[in-house]
Protein backbone atom coordinates (compact mmCIF):
# COMPACT_ATOMS: atom_id res chain seq x y z
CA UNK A 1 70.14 73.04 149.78
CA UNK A 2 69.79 72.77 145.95
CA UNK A 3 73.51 72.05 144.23
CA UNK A 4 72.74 75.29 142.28
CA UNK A 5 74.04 78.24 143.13
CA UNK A 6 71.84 81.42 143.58
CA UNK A 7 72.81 84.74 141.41
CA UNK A 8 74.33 86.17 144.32
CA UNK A 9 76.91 83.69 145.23
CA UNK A 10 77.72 83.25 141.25
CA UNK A 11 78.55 87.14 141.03
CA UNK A 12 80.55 87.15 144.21
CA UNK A 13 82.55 83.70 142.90
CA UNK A 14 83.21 84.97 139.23
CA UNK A 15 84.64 88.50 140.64
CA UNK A 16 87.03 86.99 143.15
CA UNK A 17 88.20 84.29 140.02
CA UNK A 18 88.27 87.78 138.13
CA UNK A 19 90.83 89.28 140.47
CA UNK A 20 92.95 86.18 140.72
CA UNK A 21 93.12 86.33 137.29
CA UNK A 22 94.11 89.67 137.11
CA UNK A 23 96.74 89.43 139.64
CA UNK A 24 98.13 86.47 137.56
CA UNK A 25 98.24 87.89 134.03
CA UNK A 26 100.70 91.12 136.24
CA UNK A 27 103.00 88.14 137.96
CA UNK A 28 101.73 89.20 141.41
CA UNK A 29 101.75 86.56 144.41
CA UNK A 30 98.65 85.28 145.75
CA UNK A 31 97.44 82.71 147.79
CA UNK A 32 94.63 80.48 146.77
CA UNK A 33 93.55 79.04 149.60
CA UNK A 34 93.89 82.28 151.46
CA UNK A 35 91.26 83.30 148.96
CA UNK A 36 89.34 80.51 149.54
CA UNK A 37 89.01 80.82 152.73
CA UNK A 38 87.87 83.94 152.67
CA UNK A 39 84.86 83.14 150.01
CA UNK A 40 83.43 80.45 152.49
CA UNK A 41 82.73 83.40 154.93
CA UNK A 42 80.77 85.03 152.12
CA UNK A 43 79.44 81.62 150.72
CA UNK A 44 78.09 79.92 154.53
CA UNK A 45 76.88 77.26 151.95
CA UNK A 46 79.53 76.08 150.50
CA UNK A 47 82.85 73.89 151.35
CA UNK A 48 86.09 74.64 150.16
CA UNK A 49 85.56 71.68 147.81
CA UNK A 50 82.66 73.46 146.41
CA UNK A 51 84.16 76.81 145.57
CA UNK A 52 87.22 74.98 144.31
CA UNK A 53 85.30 73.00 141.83
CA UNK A 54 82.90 76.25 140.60
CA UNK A 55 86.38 77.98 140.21
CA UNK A 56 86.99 75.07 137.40
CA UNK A 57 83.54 75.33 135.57
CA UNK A 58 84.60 78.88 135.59
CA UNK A 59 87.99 78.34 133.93
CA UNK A 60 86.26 76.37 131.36
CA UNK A 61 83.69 78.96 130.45
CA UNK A 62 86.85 81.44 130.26
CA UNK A 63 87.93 78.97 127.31
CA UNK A 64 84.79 79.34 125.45
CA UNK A 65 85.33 82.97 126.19
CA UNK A 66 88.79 82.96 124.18
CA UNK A 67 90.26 83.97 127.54
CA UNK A 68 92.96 82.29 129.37
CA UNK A 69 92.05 80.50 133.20
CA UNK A 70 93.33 80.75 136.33
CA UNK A 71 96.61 78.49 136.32
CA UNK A 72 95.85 75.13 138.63
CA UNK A 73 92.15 75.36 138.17
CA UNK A 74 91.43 72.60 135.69
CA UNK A 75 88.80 73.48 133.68
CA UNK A 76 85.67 71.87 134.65
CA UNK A 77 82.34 71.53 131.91
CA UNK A 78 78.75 70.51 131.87
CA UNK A 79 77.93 73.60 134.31
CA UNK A 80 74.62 76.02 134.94
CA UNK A 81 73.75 78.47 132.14
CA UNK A 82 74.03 81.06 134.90
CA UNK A 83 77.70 81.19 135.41
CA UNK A 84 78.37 81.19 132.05
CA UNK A 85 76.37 84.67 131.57
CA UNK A 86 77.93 85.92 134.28
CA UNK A 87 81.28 85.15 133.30
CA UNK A 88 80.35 87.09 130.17
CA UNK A 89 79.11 89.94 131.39
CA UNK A 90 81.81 90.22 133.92
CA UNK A 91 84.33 89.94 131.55
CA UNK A 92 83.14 92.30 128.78
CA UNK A 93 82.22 94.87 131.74
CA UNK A 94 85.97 94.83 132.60
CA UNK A 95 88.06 96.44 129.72
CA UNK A 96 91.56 96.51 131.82
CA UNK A 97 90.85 92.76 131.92
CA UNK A 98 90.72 92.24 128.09
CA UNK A 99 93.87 94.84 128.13
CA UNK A 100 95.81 93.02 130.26
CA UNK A 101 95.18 90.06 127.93
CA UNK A 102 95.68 91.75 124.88
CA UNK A 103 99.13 93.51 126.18
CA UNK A 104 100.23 89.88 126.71
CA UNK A 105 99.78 87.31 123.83
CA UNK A 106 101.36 90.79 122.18
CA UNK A 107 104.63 90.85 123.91
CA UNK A 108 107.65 90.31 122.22
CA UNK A 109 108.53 86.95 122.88
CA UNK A 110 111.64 86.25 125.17
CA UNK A 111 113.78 83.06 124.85
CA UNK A 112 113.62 80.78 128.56
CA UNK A 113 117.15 81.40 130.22
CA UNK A 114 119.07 78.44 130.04
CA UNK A 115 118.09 75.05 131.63
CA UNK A 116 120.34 73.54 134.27
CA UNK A 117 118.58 70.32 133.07
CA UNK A 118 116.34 70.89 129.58
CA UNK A 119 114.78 67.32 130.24
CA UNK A 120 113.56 68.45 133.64
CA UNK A 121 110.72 70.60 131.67
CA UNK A 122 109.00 67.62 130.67
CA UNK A 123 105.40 66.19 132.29
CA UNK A 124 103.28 63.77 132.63
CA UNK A 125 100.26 64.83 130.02
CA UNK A 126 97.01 66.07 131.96
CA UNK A 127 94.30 63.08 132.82
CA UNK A 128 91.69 62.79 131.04
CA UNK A 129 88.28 63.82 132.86
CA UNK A 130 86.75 60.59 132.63
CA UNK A 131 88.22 57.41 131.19
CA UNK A 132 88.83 56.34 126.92
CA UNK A 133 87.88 60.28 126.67
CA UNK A 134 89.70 63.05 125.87
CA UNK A 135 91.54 65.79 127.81
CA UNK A 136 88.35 68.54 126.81
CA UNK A 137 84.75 67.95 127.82
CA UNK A 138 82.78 70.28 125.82
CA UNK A 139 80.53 72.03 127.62
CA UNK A 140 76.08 71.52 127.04
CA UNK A 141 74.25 74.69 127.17
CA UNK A 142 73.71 78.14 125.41
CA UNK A 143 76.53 79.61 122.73
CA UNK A 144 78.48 82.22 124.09
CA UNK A 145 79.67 85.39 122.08
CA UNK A 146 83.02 85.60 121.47
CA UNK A 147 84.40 89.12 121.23
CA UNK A 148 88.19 88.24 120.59
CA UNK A 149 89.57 85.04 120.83
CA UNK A 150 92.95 85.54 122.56
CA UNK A 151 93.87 81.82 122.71
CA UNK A 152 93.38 81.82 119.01
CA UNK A 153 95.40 85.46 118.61
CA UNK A 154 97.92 83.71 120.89
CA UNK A 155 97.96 80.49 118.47
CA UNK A 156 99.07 82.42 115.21
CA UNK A 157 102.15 84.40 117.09
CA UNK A 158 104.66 82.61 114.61
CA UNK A 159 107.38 84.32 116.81
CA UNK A 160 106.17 82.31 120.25
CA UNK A 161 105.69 79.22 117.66
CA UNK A 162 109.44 79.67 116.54
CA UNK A 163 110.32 80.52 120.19
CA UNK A 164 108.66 76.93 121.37
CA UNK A 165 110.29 74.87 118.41
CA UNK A 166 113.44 76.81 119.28
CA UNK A 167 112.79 75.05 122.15
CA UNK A 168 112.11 71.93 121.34
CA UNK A 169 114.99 71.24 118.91
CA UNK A 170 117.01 71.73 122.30
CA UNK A 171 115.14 69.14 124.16
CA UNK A 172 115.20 66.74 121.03
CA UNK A 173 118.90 67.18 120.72
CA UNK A 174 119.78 66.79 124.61
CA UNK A 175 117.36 63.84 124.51
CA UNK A 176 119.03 61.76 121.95
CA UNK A 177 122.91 62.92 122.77
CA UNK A 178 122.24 61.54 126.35
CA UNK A 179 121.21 58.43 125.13
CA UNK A 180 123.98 57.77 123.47
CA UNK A 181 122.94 58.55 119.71
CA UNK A 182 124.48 61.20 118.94
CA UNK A 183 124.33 60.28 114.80
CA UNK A 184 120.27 60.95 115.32
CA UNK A 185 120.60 64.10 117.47
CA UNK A 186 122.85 65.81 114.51
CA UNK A 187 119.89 64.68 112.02
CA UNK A 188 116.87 66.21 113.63
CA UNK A 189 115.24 68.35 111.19
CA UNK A 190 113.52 71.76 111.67
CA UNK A 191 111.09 70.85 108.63
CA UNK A 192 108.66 73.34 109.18
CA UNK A 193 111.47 75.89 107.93
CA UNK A 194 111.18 74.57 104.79
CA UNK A 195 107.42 75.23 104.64
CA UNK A 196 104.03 74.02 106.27
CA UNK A 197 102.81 71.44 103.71
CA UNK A 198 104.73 68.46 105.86
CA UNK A 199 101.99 68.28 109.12
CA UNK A 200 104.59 68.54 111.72
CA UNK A 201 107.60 70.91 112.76
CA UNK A 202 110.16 68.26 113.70
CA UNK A 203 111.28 65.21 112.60
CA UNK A 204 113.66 63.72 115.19
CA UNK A 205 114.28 60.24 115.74
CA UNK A 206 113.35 57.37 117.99
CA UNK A 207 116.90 55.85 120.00
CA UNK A 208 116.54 53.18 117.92
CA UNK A 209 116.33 55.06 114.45
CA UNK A 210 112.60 55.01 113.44
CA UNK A 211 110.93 58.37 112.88
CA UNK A 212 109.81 61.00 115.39
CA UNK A 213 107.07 63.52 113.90
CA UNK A 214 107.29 66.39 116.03
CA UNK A 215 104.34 69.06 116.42
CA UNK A 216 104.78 71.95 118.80
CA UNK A 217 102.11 73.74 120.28
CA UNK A 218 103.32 76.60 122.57
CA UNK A 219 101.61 78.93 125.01
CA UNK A 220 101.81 81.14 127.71
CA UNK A 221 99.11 80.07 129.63
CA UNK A 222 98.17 76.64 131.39
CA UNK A 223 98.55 73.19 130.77
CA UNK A 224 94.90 73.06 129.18
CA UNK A 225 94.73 75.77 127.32
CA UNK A 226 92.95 74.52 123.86
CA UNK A 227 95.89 74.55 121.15
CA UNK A 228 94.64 74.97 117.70
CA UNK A 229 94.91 71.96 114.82
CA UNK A 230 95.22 72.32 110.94
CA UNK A 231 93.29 69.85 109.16
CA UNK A 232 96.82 68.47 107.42
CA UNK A 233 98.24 68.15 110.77
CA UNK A 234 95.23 65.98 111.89
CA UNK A 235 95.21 63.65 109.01
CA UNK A 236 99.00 63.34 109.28
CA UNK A 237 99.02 62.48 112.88
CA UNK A 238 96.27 60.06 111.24
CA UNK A 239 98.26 58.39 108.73
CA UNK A 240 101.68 57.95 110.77
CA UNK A 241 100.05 57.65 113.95
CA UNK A 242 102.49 56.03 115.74
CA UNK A 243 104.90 57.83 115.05
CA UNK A 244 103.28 61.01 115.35
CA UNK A 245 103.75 63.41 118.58
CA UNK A 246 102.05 66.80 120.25
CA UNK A 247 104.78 68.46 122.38
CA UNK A 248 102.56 70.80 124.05
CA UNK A 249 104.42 73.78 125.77
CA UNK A 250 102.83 75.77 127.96
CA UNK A 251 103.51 78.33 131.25
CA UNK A 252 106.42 79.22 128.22
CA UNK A 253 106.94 82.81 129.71
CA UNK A 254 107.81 82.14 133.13
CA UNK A 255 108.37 78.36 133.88
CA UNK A 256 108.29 76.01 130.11
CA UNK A 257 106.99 72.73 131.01
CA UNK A 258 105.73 70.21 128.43
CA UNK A 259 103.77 66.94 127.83
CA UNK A 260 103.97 64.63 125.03
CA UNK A 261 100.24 63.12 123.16
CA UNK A 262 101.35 60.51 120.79
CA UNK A 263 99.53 59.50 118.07
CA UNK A 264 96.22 60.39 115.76
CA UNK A 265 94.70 64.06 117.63
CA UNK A 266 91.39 62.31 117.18
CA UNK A 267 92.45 59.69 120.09
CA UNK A 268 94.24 62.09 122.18
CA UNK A 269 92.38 65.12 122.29
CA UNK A 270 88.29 66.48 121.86
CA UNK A 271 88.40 68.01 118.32
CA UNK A 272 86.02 70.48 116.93
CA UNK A 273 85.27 71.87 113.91
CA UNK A 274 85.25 76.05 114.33
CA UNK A 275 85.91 76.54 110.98
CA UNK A 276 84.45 75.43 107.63
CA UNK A 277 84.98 76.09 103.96
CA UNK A 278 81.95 77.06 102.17
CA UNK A 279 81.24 75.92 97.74
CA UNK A 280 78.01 78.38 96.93
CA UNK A 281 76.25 76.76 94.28
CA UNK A 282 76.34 73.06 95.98
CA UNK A 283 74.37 71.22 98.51
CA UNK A 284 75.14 68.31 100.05
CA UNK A 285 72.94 65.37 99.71
């Protein structure tokens, strides 16, 4: 059998990702491979493998979407044309969906209860899909149209930004009183207070005294969630690349976790360019 998947068994996979997603966005138990199991009865065709990995090229057409993905489905690119439409019509077709979302990324922001162990929330970063890439493949085929990018809405809630560097002060400051240093741990900075011109949020400190640029990008969604880059913070994680740091918090609402990327964004992650600045009156050469 062809490796594509017919219309019919692209409809019935994108509403049962639908209705995880739904029961994830309310905190209601589910159980994927429960789920899974029950697909392969309507999808004869297809292995558990298969299903799994279509439920990844679907969290990855979410992202292009502006939607958030099904939590431990890592997005998967480079997929048929077909599933992307029907992503997109699914999704627009489902208003409590976008609702749900909306009603989120708009909740007032609540501080994590206190850690038994604050270093505990730290992770190994995601691997990279293939090797000397980046975490994002970007996906080949048709543009999509974007509605309302939540992930973006989500990005420019200053109070989950101040909530996450909130955050990661407390990390910083555990990290370098436990090793013994507690001179640097009183000196850690909260620069971004003092305005956004400086690239970073944090400066903390290395145990042995050299410079920690801290940038914090928080969410409430997955571990791969895109996260959203000025250009000055690019060209400073450039410049002072090595001592330059992403702490990437995600899952903030119900369990924080983060992973560190250090040094220049253009190493450690798939840029792209969704915004530019147009001079009428010029043309480039």
């Amino acid at each position: 059998m062809s490796e594509d998947w017919s219309q019919q068994e692209v409809e019935i996979i994108v509403e049962d990702y639908l209705a995880m997603l739904a029961l994830e966005l309310q905190n209601y138990d589910y159980n994927k491979a429960e789920r899974n199991r029950e697909l392969q009865k309507l999808l004869p065709a297809r292995s558990r493998g298969s299903i799994e990995f279509k439920h990844q090229n679907i969290s990855a057409a979410m992202i292009e979407l502006g939607y958030p993905y099904v939590d431990g489905y890592k997005p998967r690119s480079n997929y048929q044309g077909l599933l992307q439409e029907a992503v997109e019509r699914r999704v627009y077709a489902q208003p409590e969906l976008t609702t749900a979302v909306a009603e989120l990324i708009q909740q007032p922001v609540v501080n994590p209860a206190r850690f038994a162990d604050i270093l505990t929330i730290q992770v190994e970063p995601p691997t990279p899909t293939k090797k000397k890439e980046a975490l994002y493949e970007k996906r080949l085929g048709s543009r999509v149209t974007l509605k309302r990018n939540f992930l973006e809405q989500e990005a420019r809630n200053q109070s989950l930004g101040l909530a996450g560097e909130d955050l990661v002060l407390k990390f910083e400051h555990e990290r370098l009183w436990r090793a013994g240093h507690r001179n640097l741990a009183e000196r850690i900075d909260h620069v971004s207070n003092k305005g956004d011109g400086h690239g970073f949020d944090i400066l903390s400190f290395e145990t042995d005294g050299r410079e920690r640029l801290v940038e914090v990008k928080t969410t409430r969604f997955g571990a791969l969630t895109p996260f959203f880059a000025s250009k000055n913070e690019v060209e400073v994680s450039d410049e002072r690349s090595a001592e330059y740091h992403v702490y990437r918090l995600f899952d903030f609402s119900r369990n924080p976790r983060l992973f560190l990327l250090n040094g220049s964004m253009r190493s450690t992650c798939s840029l792209e360019a969704i915004q530019f600045r147009a001079m009428p009156g010029t043309i480039d050469d």
